[in-house]
C-alpha atoms as a PDB file:
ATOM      1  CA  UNK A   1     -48.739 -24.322  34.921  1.00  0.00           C
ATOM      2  CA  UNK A   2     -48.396 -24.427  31.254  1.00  0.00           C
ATOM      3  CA  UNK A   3     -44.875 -21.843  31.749  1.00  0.00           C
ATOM      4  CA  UNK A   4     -43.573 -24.583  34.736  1.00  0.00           C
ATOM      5  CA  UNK A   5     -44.483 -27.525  31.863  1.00  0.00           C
ATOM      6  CA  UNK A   6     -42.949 -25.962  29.405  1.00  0.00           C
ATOM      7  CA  UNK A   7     -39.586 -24.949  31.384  1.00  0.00           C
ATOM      8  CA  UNK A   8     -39.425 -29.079  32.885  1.00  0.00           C
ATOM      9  CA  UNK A   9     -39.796 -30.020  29.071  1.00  0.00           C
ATOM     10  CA  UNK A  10     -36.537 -27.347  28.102  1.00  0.00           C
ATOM     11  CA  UNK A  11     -35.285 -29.039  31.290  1.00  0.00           C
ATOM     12  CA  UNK A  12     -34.936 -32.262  30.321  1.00  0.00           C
ATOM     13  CA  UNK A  13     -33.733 -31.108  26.726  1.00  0.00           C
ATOM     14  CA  UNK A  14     -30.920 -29.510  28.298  1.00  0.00           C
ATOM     15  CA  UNK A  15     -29.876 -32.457  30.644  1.00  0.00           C
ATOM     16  CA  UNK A  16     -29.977 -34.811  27.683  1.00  0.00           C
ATOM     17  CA  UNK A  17     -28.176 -32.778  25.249  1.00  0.00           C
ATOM     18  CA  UNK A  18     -25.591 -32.162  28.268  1.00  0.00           C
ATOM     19  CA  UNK A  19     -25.399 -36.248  28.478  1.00  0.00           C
ATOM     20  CA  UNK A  20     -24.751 -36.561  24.741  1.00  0.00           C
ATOM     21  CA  UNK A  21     -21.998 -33.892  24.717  1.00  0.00           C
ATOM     22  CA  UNK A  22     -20.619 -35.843  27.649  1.00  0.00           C
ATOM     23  CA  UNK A  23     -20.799 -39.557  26.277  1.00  0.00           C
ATOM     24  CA  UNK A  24     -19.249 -37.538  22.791  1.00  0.00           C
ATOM     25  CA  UNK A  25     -16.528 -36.401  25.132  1.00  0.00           C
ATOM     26  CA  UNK A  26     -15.420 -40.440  25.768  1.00  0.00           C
ATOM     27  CA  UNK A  27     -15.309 -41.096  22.529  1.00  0.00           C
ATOM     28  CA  UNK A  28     -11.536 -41.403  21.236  1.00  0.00           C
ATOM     29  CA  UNK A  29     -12.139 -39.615  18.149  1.00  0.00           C
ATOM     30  CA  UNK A  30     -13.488 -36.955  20.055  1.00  0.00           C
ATOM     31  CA  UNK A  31     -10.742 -36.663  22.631  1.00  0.00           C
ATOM     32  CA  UNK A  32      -8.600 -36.849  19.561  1.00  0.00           C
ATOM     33  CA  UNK A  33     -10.012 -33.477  17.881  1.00  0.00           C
ATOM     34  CA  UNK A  34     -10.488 -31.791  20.821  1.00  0.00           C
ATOM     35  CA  UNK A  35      -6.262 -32.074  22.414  1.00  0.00           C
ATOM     36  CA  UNK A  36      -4.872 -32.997  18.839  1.00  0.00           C
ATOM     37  CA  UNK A  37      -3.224 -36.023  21.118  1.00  0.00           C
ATOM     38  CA  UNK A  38      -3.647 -39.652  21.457  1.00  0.00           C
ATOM     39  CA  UNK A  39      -1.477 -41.734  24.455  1.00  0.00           C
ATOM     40  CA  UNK A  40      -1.303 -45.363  22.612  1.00  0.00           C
ATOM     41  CA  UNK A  41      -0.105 -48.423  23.799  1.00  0.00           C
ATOM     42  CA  UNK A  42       1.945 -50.540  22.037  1.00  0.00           C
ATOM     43  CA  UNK A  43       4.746 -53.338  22.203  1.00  0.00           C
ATOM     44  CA  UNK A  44       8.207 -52.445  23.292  1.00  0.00           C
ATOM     45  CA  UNK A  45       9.807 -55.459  22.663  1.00  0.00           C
ATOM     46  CA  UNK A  46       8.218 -57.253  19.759  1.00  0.00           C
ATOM     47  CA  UNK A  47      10.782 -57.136  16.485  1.00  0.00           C
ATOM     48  CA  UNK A  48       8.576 -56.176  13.075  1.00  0.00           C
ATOM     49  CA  UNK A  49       5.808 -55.641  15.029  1.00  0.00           C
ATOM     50  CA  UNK A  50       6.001 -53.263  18.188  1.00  0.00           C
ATOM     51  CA  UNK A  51       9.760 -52.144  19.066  1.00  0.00           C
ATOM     52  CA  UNK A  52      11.327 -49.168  21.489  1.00  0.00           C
ATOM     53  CA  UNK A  53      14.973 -47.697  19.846  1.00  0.00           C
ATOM     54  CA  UNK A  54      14.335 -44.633  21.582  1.00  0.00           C
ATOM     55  CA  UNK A  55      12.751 -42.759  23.845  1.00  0.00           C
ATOM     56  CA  UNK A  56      11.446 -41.206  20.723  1.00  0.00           C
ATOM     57  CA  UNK A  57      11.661 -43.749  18.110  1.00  0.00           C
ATOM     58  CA  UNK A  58       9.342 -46.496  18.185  1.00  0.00           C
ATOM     59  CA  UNK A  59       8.857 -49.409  14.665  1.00  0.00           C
ATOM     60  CA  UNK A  60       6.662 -51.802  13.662  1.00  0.00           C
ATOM     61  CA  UNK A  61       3.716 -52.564  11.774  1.00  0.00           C
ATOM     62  CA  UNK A  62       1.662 -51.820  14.872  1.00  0.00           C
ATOM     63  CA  UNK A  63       3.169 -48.830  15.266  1.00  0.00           C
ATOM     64  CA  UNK A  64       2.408 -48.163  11.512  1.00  0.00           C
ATOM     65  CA  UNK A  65      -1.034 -49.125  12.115  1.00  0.00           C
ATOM     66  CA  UNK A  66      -1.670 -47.237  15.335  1.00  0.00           C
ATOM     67  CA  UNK A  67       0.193 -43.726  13.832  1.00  0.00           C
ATOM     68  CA  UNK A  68      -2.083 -44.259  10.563  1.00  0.00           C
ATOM     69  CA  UNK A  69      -5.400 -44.667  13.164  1.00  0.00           C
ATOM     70  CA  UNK A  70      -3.976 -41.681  14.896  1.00  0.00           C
ATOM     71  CA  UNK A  71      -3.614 -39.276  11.660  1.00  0.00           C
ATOM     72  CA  UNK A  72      -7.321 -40.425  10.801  1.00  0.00           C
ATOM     73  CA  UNK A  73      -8.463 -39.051  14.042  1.00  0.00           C
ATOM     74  CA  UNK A  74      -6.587 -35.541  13.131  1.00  0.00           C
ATOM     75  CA  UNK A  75      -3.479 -36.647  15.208  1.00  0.00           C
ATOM     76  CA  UNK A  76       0.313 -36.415  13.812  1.00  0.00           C
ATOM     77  CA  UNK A  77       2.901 -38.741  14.626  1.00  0.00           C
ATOM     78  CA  UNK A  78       4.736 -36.335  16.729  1.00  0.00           C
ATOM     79  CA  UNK A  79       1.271 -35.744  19.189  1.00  0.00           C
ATOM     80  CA  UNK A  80       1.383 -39.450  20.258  1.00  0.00           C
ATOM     81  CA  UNK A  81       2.046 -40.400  23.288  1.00  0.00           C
ATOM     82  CA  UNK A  82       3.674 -44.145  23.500  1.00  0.00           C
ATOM     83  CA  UNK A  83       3.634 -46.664  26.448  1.00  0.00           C
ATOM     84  CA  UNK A  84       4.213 -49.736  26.863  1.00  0.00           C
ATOM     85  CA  UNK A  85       1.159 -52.149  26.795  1.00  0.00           C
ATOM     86  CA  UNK A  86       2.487 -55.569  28.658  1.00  0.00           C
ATOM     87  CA  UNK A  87      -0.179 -58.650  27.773  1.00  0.00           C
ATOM     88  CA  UNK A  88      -1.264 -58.434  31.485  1.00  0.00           C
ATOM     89  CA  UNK A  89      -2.285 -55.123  31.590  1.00  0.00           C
ATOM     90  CA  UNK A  90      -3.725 -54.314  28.110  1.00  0.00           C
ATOM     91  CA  UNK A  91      -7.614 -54.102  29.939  1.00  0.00           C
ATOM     92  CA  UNK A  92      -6.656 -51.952  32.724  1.00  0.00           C
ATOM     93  CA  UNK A  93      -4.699 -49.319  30.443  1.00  0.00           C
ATOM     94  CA  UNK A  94      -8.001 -48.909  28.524  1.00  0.00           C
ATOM     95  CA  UNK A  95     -10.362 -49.406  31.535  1.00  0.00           C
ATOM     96  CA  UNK A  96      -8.466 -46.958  33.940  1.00  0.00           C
ATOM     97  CA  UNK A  97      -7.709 -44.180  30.951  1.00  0.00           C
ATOM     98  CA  UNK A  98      -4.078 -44.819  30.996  1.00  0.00           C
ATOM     99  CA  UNK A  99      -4.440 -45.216  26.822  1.00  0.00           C
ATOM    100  CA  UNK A 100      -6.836 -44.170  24.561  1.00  0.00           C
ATOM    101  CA  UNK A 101      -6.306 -47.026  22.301  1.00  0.00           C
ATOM    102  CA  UNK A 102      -4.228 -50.186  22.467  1.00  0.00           C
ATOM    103  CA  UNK A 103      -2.241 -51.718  19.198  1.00  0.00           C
ATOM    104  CA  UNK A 104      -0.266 -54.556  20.172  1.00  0.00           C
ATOM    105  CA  UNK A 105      -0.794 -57.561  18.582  1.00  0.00           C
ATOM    106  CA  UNK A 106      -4.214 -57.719  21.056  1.00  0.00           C
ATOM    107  CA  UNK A 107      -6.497 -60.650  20.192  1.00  0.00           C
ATOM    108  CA  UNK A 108     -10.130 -60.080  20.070  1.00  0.00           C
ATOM    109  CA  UNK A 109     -10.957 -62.552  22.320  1.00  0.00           C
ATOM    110  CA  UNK A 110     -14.978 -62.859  23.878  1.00  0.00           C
ATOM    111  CA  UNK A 111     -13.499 -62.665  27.301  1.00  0.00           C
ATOM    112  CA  UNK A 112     -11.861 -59.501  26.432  1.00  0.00           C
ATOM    113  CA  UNK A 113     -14.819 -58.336  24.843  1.00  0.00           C
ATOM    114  CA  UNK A 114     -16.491 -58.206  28.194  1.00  0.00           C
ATOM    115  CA  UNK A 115     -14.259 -55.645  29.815  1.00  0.00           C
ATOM    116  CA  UNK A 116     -12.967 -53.232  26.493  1.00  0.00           C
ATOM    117  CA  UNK A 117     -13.749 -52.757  23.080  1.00  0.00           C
ATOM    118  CA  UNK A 118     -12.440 -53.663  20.001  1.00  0.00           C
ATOM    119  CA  UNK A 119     -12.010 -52.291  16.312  1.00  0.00           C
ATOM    120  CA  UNK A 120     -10.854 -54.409  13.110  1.00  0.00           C
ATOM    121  CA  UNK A 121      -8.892 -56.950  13.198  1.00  0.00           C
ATOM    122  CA  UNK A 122      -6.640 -55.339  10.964  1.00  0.00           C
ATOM    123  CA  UNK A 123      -3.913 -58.550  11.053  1.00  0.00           C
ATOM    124  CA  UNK A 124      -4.650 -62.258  11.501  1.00  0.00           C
ATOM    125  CA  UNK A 125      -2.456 -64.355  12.962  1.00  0.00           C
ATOM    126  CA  UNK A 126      -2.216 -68.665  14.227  1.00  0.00           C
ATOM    127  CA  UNK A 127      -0.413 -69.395  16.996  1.00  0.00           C
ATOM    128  CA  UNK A 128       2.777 -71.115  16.480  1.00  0.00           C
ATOM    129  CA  UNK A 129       6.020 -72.772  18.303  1.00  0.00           C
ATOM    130  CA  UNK A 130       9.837 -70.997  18.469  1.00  0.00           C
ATOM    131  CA  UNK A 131      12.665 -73.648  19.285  1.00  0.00           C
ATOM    132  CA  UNK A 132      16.414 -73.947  19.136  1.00  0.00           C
ATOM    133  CA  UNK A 133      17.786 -74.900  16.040  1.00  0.00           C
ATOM    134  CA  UNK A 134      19.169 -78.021  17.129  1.00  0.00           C
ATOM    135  CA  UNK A 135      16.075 -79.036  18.577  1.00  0.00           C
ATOM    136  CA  UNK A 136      14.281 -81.624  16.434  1.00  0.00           C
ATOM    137  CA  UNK A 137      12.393 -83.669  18.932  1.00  0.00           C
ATOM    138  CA  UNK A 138       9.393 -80.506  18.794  1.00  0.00           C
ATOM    139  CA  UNK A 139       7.509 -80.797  15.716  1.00  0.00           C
ATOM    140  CA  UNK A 140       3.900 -79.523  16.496  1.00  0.00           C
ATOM    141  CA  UNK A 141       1.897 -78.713  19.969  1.00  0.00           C
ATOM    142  CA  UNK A 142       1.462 -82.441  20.203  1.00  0.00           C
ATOM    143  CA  UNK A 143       4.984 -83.153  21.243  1.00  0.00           C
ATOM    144  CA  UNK A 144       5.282 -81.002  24.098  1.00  0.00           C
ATOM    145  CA  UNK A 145       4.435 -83.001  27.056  1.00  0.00           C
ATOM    146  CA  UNK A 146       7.167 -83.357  29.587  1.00  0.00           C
ATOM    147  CA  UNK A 147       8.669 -79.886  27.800  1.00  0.00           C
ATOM    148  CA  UNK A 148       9.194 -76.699  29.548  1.00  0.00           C
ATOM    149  CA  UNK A 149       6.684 -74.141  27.268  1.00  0.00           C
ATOM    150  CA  UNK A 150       6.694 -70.591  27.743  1.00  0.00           C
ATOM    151  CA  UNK A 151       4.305 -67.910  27.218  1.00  0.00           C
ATOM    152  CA  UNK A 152       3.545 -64.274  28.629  1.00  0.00           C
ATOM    153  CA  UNK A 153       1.480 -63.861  32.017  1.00  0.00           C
ATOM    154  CA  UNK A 154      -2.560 -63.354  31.180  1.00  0.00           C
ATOM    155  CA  UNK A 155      -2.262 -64.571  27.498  1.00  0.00           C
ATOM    156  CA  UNK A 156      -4.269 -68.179  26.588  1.00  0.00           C
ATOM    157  CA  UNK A 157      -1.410 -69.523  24.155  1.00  0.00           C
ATOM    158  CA  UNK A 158       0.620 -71.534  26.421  1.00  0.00           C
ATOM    159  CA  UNK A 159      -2.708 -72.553  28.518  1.00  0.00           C
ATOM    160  CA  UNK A 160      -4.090 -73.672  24.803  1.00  0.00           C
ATOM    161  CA  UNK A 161      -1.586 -76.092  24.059  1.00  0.00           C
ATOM    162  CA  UNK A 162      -1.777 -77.622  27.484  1.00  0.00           C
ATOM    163  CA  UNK A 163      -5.572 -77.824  27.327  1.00  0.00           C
ATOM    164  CA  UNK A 164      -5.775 -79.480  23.598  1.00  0.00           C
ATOM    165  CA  UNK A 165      -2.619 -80.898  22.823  1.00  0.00           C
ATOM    166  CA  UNK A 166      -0.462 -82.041  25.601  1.00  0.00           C
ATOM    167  CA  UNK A 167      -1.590 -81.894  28.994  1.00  0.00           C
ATOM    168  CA  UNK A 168       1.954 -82.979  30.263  1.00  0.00           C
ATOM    169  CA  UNK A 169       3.685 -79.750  29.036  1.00  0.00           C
ATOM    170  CA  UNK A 170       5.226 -77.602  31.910  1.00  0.00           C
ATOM    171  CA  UNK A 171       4.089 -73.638  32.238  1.00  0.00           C
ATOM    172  CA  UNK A 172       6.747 -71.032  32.202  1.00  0.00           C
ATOM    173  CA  UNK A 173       5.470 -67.462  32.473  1.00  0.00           C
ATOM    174  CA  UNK A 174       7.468 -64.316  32.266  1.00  0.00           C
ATOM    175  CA  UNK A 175       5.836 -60.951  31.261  1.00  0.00           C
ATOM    176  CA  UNK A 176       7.715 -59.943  27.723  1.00  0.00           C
ATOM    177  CA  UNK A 177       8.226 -62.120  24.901  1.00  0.00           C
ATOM    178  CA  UNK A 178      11.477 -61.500  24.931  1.00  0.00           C
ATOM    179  CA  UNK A 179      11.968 -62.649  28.325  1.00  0.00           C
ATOM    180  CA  UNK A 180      10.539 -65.839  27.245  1.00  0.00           C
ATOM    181  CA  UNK A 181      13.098 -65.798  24.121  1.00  0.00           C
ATOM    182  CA  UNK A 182      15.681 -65.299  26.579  1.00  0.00           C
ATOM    183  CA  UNK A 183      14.829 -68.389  28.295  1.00  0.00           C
ATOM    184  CA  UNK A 184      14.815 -70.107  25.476  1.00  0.00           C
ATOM    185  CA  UNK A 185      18.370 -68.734  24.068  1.00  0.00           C
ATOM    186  CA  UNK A 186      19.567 -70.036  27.510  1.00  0.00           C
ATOM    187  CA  UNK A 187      17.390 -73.596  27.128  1.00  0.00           C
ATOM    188  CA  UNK A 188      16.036 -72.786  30.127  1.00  0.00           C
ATOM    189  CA  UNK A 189      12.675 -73.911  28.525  1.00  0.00           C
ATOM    190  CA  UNK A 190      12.196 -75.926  25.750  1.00  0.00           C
ATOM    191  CA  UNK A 191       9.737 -73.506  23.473  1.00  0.00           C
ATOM    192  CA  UNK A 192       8.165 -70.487  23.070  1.00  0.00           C
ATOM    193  CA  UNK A 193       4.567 -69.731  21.825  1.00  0.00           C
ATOM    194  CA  UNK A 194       2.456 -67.318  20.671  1.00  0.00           C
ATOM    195  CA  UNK A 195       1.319 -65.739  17.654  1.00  0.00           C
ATOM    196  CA  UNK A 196       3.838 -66.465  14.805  1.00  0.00           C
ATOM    197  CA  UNK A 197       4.277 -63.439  13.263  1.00  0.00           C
ATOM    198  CA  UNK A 198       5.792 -62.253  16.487  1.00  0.00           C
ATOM    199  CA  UNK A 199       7.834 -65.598  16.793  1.00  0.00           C
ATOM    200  CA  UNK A 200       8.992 -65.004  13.336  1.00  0.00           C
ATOM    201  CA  UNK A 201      10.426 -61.859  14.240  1.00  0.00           C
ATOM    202  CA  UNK A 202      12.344 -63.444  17.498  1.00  0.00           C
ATOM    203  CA  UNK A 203      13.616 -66.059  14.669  1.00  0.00           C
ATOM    204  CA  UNK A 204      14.775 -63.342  12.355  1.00  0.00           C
ATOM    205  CA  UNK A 205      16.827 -61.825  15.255  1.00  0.00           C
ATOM    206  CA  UNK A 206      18.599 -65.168  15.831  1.00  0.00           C
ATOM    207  CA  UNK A 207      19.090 -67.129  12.908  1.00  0.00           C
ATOM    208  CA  UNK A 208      21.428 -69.021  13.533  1.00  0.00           C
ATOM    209  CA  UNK A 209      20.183 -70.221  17.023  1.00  0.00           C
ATOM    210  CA  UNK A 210      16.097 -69.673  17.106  1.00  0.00           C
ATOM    211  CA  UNK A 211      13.642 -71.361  14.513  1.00  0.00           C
ATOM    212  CA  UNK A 212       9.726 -71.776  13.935  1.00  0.00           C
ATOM    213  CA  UNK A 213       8.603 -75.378  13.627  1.00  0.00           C
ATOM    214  CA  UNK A 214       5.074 -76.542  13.129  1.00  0.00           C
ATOM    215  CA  UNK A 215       1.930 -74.994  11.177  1.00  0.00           C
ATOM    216  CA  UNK A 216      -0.051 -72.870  12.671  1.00  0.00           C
ATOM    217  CA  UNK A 217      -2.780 -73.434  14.989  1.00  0.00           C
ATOM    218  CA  UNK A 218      -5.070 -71.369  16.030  1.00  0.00           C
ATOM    219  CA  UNK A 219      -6.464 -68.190  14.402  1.00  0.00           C
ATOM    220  CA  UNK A 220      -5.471 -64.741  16.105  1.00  0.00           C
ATOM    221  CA  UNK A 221      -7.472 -61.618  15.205  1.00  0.00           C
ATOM    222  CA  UNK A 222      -5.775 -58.741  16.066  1.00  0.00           C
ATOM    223  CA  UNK A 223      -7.851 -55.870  16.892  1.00  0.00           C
ATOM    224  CA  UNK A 224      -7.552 -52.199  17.869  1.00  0.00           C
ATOM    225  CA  UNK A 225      -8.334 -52.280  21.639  1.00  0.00           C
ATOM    226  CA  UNK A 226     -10.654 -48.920  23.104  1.00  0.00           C
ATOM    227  CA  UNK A 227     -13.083 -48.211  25.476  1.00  0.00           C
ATOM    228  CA  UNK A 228     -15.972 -50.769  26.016  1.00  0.00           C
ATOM    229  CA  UNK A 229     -18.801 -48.154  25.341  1.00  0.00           C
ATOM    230  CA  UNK A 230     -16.933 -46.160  22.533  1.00  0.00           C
ATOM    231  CA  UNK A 231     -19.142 -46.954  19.509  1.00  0.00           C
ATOM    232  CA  UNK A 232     -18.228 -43.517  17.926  1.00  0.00           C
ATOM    233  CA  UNK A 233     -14.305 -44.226  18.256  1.00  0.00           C
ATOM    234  CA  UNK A 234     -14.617 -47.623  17.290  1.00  0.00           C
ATOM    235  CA  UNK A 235     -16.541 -46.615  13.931  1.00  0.00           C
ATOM    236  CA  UNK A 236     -14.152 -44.021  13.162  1.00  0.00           C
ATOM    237  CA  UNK A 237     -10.742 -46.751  13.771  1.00  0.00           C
ATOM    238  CA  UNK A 238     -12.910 -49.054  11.782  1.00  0.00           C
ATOM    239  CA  UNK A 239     -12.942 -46.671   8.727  1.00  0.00           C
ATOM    240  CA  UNK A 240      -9.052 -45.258   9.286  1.00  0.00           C
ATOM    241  CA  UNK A 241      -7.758 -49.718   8.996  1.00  0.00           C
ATOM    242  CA  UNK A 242     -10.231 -49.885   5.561  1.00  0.00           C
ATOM    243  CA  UNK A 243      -8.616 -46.841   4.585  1.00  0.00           C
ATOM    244  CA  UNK A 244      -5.264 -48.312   5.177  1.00  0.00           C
ATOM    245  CA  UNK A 245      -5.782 -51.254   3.595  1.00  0.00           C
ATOM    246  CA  UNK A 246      -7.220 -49.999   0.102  1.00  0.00           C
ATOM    247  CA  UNK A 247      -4.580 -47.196  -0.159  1.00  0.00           C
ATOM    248  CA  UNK A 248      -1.404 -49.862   0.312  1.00  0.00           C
ATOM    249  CA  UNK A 249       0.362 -48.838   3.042  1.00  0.00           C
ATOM    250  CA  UNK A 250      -1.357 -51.470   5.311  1.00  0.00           C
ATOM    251  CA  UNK A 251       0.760 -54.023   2.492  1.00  0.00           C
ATOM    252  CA  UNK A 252       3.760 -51.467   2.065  1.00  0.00           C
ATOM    253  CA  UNK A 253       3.979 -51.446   6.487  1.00  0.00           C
ATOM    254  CA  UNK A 254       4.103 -55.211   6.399  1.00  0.00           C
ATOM    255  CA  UNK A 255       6.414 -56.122   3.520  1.00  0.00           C
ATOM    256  CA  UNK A 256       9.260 -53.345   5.186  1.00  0.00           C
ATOM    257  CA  UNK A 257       8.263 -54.685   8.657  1.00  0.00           C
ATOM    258  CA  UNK A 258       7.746 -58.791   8.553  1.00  0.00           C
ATOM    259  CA  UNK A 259       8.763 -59.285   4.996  1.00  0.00           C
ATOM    260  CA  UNK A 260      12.155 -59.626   6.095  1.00  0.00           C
ATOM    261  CA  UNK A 261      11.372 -62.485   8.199  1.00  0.00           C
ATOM    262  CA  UNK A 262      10.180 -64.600   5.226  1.00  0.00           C
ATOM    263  CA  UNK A 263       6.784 -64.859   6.800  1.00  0.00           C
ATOM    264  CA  UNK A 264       4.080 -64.837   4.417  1.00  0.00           C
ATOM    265  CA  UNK A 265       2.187 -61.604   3.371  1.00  0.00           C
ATOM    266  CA  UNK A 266      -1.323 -62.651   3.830  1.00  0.00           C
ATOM    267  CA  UNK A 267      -4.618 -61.378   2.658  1.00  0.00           C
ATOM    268  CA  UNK A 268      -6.043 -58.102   4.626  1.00  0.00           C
ATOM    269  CA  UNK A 269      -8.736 -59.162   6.823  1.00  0.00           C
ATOM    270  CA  UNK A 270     -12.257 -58.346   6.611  1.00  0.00           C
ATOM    271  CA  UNK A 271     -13.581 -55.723   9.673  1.00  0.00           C
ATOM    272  CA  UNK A 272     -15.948 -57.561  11.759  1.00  0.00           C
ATOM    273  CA  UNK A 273     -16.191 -55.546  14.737  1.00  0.00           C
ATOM    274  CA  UNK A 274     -18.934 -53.108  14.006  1.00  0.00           C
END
């Protein structure tokens, strides 16, 4: 009896050490040291922030931010794998294992928080208006009732400003931001809005046609998006962003990146997703 104890109790040891090397296997960090590859998804269309030149070149602070995660977790820029992460399917890419992480200007949002996991922020953000330049009857989210506003499918900015500011506005949904800026070029809407430090990029694009109006109005906390149950990867992201931000290049990524676009350098946020 005492040998058929004793071999239950070893048993059991086994079967939990088994689960523990199996729940370490989910982890990103380490999937990361065990392949030496990472499949991240970012924004393809997003000038400043998320951008595809080629097949092979991808820029951005998010991209800066996601290869600096990536070399933290033992990866090298040429080991990641990029895809595109659209706003509407951010939560399935994570969910499903299409990604190991997500960096694309994803707000940590408590819905969200119910279906993946987040690290950071590492970028705040308000939400903010993009216009034509003759446009001068759109000063704020208050003056948008009757107006055609566009926004990407499955984000809350466009159902925001209809909700507290002007119930009257009009709902145009496409699935990139740039197919919303295209609408706009076109006037057919009458704004754009999301988070301005992706507006401001649009802007910088088109000069002489596209400008921000307003303050901003909201606060956007852009987080590292991972697997729901991932504590281990998300402490491990949560150290790589600190690390970025006291060594510079978290400052240097922005100034090259959004500098350009005169928006405002702000302060590096604090991590709050433990």
């Amino acid at each position: 009896m005492r040998f058929r104890f004793g071999a239950v109790l070893l048993a059991i040891a086994l079967l939990g050490t088994g689960c523990a090397a199996k729940g370490d296997g989910n982890s990103v960090a380490a999937r990361a040291a065990a392949t030496d590859k990472l499949t991240i998804g970012v924004g393809f269309d997003q000038p400043g922030l998320g951008r595809k030149i080629t097949d092979t070149w991808f820029e951005g602070f998010d991209v800066d931010v996601a290869t600096y995660v990536a070399g933290e977790l033992g990866v090298a820029a040429e080991n990641i794998v990029w895809k595109e992460a659209k706003a509407p399917d951010r939560e399935a890419m994570i969910q499903d294992g299409r990604v190991d992480l997500v960096v694309a200007t994803y707000s940590i949002t408590e819905a969200r928080k119910q279906r993946v996991g987040f690290a950071g922020p590492y970028f705040l953000a308000g939400q903010g208006l993009l216009v034509s330049q003759g446009t001068t009857n759109i000063t704020g989210p208050e003056s948008l009732d009757g107006k055609k506003l566009c926004s990407v499918k499955n984000s809350t900015s466009a159902q925001k400003v209809k909700e507290r500011y002007a119930k009257g506005a009009q709902l145009v949904e496409y699935f990139r931001y740039s197919e919303c800026v295209n609408a706009l070029l076109v006037r057919n809407v009458d704004a754009v809005t999301t988070d301005d430090v992706i507006l401001a990029g649009f802007a910088t694009q088109h000069p002489e046609l596209l400008k921000l109006v307003g303050k901003p109005f909201s606060e956007e906390r852009y987080g590292v998006g991972l697997r729901r149950e991932d504590a281990d990867g998300k402490a491990k992201v949560n150290a790589a962003i600190e690390k970025m931000i006291s060594s510079g290049a978290w400052r240097r990524s922005i100034e090259k990146h959004i500098g350009p676009s005169g928006y405002p350098v702000p302060a590096p946020p604090a991590i709050t997703e433990r």
